[in-house]
Protein backbone atom coordinates (compact mmCIF):
# COMPACT_ATOMS: atom_id res chain seq x y z
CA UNK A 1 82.39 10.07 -6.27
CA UNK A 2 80.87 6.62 -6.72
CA UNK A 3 78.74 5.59 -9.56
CA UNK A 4 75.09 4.99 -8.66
CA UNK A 5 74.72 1.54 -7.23
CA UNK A 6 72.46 -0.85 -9.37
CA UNK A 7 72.88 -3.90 -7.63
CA UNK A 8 70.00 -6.78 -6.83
CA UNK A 9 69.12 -4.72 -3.59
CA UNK A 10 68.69 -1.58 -5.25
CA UNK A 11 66.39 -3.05 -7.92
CA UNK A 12 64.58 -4.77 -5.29
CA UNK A 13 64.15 -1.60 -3.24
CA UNK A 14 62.69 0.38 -6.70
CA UNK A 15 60.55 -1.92 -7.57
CA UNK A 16 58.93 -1.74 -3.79
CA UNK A 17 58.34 1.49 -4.03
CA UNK A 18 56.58 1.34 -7.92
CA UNK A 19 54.39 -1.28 -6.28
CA UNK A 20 53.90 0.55 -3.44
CA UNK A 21 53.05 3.93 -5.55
CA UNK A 22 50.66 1.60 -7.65
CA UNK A 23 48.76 0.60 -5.07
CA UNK A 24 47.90 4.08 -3.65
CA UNK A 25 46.97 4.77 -7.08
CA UNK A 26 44.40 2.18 -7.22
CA UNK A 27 43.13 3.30 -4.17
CA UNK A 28 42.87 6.53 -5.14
CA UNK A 29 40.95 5.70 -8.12
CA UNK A 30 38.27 3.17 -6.12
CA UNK A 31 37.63 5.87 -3.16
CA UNK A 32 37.07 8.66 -6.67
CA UNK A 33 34.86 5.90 -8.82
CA UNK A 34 32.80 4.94 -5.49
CA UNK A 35 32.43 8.56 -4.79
CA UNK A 36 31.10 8.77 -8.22
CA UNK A 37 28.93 6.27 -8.13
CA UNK A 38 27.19 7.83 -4.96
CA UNK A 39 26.56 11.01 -7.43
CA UNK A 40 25.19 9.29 -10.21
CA UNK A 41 21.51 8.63 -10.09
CA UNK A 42 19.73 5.42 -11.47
CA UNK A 43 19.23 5.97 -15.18
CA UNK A 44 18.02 4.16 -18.34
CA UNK A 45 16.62 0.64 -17.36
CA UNK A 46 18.00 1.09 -14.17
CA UNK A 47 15.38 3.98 -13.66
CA UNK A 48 11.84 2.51 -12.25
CA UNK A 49 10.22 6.86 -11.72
CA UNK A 50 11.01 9.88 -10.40
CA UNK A 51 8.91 12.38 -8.64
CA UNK A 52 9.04 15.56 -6.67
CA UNK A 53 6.97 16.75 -3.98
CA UNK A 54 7.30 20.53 -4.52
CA UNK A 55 11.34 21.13 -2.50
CA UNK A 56 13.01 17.68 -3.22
CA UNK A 57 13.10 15.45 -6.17
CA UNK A 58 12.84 11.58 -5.16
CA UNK A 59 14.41 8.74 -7.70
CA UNK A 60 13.60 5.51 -7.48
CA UNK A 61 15.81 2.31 -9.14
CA UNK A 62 14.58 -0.60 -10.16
CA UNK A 63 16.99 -2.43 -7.76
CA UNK A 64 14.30 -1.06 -5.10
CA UNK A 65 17.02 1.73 -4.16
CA UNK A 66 15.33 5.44 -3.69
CA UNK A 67 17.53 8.38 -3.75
CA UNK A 68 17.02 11.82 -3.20
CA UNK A 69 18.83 14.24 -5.82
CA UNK A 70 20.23 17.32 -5.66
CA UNK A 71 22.56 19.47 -7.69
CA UNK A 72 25.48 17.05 -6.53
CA UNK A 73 23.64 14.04 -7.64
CA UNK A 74 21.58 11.47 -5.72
CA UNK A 75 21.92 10.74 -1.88
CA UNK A 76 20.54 6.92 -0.59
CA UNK A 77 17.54 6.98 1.31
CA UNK A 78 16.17 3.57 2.11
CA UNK A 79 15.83 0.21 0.10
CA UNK A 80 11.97 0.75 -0.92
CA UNK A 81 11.46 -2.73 -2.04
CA UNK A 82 13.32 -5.80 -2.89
CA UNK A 83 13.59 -6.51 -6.30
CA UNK A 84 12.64 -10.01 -5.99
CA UNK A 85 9.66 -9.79 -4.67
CA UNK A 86 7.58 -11.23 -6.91
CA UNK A 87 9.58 -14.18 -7.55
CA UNK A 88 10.27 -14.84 -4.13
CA UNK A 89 6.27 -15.01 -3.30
CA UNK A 90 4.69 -15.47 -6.25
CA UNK A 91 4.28 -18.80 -8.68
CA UNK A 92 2.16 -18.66 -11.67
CA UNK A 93 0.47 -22.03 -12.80
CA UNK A 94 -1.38 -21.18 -16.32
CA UNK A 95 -4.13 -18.55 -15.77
CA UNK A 96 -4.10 -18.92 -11.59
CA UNK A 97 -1.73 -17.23 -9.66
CA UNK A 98 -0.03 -18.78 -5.67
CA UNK A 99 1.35 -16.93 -3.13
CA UNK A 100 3.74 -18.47 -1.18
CA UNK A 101 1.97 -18.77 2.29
CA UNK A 102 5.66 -20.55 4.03
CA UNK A 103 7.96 -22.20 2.27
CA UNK A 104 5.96 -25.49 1.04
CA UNK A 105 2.62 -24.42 0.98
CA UNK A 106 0.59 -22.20 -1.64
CA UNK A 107 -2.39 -19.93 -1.37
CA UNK A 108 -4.52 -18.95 -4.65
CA UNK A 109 -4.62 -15.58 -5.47
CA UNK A 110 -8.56 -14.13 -4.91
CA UNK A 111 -10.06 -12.48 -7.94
CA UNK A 112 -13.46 -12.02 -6.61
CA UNK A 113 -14.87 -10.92 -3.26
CA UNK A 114 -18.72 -10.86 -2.61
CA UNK A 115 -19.89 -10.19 1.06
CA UNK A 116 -23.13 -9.47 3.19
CA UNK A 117 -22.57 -10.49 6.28
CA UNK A 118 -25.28 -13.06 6.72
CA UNK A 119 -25.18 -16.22 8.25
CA UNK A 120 -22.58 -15.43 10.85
CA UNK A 121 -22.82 -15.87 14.57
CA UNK A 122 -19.39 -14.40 15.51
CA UNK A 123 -16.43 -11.94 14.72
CA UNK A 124 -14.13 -14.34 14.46
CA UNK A 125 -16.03 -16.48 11.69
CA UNK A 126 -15.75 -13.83 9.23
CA UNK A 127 -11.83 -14.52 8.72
CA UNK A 128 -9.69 -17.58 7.36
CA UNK A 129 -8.47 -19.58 9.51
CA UNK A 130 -6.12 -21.34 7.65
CA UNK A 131 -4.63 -21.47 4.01
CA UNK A 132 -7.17 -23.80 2.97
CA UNK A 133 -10.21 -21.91 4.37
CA UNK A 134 -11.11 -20.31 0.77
CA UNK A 135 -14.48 -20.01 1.52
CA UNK A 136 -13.95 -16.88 3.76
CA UNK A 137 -13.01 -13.25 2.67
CA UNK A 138 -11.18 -11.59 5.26
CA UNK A 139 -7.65 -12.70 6.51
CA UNK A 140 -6.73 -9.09 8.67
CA UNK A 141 -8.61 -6.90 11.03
CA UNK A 142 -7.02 -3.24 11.99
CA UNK A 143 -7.90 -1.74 15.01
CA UNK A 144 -5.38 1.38 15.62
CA UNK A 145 -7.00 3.40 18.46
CA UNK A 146 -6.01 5.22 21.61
CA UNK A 147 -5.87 2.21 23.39
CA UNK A 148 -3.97 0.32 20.86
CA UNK A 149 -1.72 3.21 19.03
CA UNK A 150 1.19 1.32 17.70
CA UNK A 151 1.60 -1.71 15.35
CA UNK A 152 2.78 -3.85 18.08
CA UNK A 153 -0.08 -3.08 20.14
CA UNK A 154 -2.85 -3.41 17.33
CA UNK A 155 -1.20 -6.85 16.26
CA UNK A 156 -1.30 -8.08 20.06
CA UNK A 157 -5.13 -7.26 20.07
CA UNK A 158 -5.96 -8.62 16.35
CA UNK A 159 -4.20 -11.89 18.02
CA UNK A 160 -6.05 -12.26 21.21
CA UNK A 161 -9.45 -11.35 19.38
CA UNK A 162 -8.76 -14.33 16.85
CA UNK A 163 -8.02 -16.51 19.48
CA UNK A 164 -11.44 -15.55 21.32
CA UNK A 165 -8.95 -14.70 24.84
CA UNK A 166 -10.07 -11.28 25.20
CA UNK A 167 -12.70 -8.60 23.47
CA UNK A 168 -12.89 -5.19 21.88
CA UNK A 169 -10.95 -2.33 23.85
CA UNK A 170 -12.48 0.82 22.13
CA UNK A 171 -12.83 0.67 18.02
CA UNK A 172 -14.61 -2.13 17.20
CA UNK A 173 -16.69 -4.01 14.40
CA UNK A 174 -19.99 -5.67 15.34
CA UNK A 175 -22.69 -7.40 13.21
CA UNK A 176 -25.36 -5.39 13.58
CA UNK A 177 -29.14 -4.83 12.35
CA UNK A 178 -29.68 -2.54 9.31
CA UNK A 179 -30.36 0.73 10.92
CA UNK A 180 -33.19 0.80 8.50
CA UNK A 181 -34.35 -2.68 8.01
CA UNK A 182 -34.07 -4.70 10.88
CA UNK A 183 -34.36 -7.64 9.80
CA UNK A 184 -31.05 -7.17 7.27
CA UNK A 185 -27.65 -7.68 9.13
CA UNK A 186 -24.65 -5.58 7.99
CA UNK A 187 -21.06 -4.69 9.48
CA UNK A 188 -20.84 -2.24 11.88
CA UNK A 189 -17.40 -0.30 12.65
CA UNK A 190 -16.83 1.85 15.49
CA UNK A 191 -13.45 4.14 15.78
CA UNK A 192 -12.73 7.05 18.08
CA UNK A 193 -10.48 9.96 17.18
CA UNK A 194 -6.83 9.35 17.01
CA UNK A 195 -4.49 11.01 20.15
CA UNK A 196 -2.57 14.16 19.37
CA UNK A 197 0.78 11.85 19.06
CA UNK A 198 -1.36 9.75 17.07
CA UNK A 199 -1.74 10.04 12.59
CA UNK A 200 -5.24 8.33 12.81
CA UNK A 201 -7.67 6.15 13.96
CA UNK A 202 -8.35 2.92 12.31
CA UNK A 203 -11.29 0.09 12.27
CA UNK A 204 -11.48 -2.06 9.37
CA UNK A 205 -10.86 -5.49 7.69
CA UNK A 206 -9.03 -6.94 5.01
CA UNK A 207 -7.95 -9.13 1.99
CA UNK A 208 -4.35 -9.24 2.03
CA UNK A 209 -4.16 -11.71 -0.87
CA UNK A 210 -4.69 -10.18 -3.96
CA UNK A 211 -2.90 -10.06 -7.27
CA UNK A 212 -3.72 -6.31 -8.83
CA UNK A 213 -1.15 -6.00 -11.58
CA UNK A 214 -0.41 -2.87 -14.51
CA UNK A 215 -3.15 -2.98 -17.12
CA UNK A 216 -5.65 -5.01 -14.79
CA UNK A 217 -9.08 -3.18 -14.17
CA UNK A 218 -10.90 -3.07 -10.62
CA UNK A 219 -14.57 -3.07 -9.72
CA UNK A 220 -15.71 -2.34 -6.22
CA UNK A 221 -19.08 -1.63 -4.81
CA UNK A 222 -20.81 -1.53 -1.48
CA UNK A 223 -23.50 0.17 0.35
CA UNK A 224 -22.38 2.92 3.59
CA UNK A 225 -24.53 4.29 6.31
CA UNK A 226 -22.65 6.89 8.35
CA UNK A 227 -24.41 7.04 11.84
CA UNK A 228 -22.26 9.50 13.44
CA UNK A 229 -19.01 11.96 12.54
CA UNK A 230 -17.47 10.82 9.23
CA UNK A 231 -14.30 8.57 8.11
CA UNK A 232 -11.23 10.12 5.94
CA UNK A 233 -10.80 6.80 4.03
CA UNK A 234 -13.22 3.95 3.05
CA UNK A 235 -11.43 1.81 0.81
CA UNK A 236 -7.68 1.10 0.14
CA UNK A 237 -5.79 -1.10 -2.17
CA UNK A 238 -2.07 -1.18 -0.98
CA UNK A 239 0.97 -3.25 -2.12
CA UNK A 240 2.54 -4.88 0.98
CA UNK A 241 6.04 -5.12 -0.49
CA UNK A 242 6.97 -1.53 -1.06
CA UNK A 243 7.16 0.46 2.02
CA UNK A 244 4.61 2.50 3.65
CA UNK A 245 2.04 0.35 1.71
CA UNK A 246 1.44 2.69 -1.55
CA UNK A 247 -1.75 2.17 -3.07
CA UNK A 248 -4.70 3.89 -4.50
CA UNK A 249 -8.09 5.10 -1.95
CA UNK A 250 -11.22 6.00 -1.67
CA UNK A 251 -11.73 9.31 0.24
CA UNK A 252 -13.91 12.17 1.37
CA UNK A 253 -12.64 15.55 0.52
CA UNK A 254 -13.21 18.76 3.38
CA UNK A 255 -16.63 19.10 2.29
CA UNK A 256 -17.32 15.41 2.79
CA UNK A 257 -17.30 14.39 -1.13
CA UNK A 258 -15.94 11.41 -2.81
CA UNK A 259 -12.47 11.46 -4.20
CA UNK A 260 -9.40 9.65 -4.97
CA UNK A 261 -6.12 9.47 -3.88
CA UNK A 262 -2.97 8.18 -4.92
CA UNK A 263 -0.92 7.48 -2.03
CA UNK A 264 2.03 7.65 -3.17
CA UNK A 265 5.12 10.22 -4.05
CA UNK A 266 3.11 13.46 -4.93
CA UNK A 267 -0.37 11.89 -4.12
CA UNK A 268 -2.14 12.63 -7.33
CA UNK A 269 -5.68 13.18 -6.49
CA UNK A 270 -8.64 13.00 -8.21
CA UNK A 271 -12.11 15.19 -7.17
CA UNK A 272 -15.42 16.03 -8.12
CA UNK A 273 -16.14 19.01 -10.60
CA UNK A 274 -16.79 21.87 -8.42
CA UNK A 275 -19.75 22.67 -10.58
CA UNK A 276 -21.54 19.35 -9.73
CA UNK A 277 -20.00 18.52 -6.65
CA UNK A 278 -21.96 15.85 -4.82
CA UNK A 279 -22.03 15.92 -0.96
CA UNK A 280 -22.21 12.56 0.71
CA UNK A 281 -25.59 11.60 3.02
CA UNK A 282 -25.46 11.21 6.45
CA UNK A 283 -28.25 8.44 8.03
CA UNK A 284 -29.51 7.23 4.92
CA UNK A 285 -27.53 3.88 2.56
CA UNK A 286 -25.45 5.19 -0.23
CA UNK A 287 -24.35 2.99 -3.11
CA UNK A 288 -20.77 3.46 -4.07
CA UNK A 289 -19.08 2.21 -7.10
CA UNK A 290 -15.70 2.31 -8.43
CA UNK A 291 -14.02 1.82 -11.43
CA UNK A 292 -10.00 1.61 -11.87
CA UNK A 293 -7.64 0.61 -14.81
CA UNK A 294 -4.37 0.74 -13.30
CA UNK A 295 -1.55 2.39 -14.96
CA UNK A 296 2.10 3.82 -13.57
CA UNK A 297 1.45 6.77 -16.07
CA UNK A 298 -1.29 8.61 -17.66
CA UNK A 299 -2.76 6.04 -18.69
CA UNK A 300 -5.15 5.01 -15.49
CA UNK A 301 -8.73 5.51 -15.71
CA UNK A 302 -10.57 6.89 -12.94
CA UNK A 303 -14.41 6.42 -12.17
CA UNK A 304 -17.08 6.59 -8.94
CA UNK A 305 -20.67 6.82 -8.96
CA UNK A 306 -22.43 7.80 -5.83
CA UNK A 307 -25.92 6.30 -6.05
CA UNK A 308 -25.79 5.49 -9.63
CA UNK A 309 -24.94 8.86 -11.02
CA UNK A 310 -21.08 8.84 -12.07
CA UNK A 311 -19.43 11.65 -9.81
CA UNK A 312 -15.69 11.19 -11.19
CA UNK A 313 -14.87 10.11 -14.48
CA UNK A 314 -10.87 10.88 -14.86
CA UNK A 315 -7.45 9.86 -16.30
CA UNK A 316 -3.69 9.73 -14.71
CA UNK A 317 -1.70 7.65 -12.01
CA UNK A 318 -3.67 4.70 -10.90
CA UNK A 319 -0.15 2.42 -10.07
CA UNK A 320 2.31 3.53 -8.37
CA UNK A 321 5.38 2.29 -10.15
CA UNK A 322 4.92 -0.41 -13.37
CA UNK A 323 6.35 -3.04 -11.52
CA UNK A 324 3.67 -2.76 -8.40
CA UNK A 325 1.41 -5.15 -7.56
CA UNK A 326 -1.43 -4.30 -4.91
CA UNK A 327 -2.18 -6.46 -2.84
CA UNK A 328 -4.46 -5.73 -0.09
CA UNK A 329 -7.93 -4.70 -0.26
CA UNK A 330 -8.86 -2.29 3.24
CA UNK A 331 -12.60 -1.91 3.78
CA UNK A 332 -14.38 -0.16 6.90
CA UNK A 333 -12.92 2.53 8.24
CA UNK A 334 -9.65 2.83 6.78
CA UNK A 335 -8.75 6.15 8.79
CA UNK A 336 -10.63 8.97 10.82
CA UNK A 337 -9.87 11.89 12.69
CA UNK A 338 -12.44 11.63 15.08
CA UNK A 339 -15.53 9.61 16.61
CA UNK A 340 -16.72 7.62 13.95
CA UNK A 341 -19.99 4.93 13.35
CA UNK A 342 -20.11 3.31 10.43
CA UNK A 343 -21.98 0.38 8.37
CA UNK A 344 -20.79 -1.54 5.48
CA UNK A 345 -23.39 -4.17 3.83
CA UNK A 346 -23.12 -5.88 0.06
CA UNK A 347 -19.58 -5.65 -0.63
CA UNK A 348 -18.51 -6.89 -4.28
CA UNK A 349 -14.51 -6.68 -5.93
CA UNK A 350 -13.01 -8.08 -9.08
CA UNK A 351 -10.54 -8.33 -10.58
CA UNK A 352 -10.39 -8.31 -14.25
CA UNK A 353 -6.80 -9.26 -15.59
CA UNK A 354 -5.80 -8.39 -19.30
């Protein structure tokens, strides 16, 4: 019987297989740490809110990650936003705020809208037409309809309409005479009820650069004249860097009553008292003004008057995450679920930054 041999080659061979053993154990321990990592949800300052929506509870990271989380811990669902957004398209020069309109060139943030529709002669001269045009309003015109359904068709129309190369297909907006003082011109928008395949029916413009940030209050206020059926939405302010455009809007409830919605996560709404519930007029101008201090929590303020008596008056979720910033203002028809005439006429927004 020979003694064990413990020669160079031996050693050599021992020592592969410790290396060889430590290196599955690493493995091991990377494939377990990732797989914990894919349980644990964002937490602490990593944590930007968290929501449910009655079946599943939704978690949201401030790296722009949202999960979904169960009892084994949080699943990826999308990348909601990046989390340089506002550096990447923002630059702040004292009290005025850029956005980055390409790489070289800046655009001042609006604070202040006023519009009523005078002096025009044509669609197109209601919108900028470059950077530099700060003079007009409007930058965006939506026109989802039956014969333009998708985003790629709606964008193809807003294009050929700017460039004056074709016209309206079925929703529209017209300048139009007061329907009860001729002589006064206001916006008129036209939208016909969505398809079945279809979510809605859109016709409306918009200010997509705005700077609405947490603790900043909003002001709005126009006059409406529905002519015929009745819009869902009237007026939404929507951050174009988190996806699906959250923001808050005004809407009309099933009895056709202002309210206010949330979009966003659970969609915390905000109605009338039942008690003193305030239908709103067909044929006839109505007044409506709105108040908003924006908060992620319960902190928002929420007010409309219809006419100059205060309908809402109401605190909770203005914001939909502290870090949001809103940054489109939708007026017109905003969405419908059926055959809609509309007027818009003296439209004023501000906004007040603290």
């Amino acid at each position: 019987m020979h003694a064990p041999e413990t020669g160079p080659t031996s050693i050599r061979m021992l020592m592969k297989v410790f290396l060889k053993a430590l290196l599955l154990l690493a493995i091991i321990y990377l494939l377990l740490a990732c797989k914990e990592d894919d349980k644990n949800c964002p937490q602490g300052q990593m944590l930007l809110d968290s929501f449910s929506d009655g079946t599943t509870t939704y978690v949201l990271g401030t790296d722009g990650k949202a999960y979904s989380q169960n009892a084994d811990g949080c699943q990826f669902i999308e990348q909601y936003f990046d989390p340089n957004f506002l550096n990447s398209n923002y630059l702040v020069k004292g009290s005025s705020i850029y956005q980055y309109a390409n790489a070289t060139e800046l655009v001042k943030i609006r604070q202040h809208i006023e519009e009523n529709f005078e002096g025009y002669t044509k669609f197109v001269g209601l919108f900028m037409n470059s950077i530099t045009d700060t003079l007009k309003n409007w930058n965006d015109v939506v026109l989802q309809s039956p014969a333009n359904p998708s985003v790629q068709d709606y964008v193809a129309l807003r294009k050929c309409l700017m460039n004056e190369t074709c016209d309206f297909k079925d929703n529209r907006i017209d300048f139009a005479s007061d329907p009860t003082t001729v002589t006064n011109t206001c916006l008129k928008f036209t939208s016909f009820a969505p398809t079945p395949s279809m979510v809605t029916s859109k016709s409306s413009i918009e200010n997509a650069i705005l700077f609405v940030d947490k603790a900043d209050e909003i002001w709005y206020q126009a006059d409406y004249y529905v002519q015929e059926g009745f819009p869902t939405t009237i007026v939404d302010l929507e951050n174009k860097w988190f996806n699906l455009s959250p923001g808050i809007r005004l809407i009309f409830d099933d009895q056709q009553s202002l309210a206010v919605e949330l979009k966003y996560g659970p969609k915390p709404y905000y109605r009338q008292s039942e008690v003193k519930k305030v239908i709103f007029p067909m044929k006839q101008w109505v007044r409506v003004k709105v108040y908003f201090f924006m908060d992620e929590g319960s902190g928002g303020k929420i007010k409309v008057w219809q006419d100059g008596v205060e309908i809402i008056n109401l605190t909770g979720k203005t914001l939909p995450t502290s870090n949001s910033v809103q940054t489109n203002l939708e007026i017109g028809i905003t969405a419908t679920a059926r055959n809609t005439v509309m007027f818009m006429d003296n439209i004023v927004f501000d906004v007040v930054h603290n």
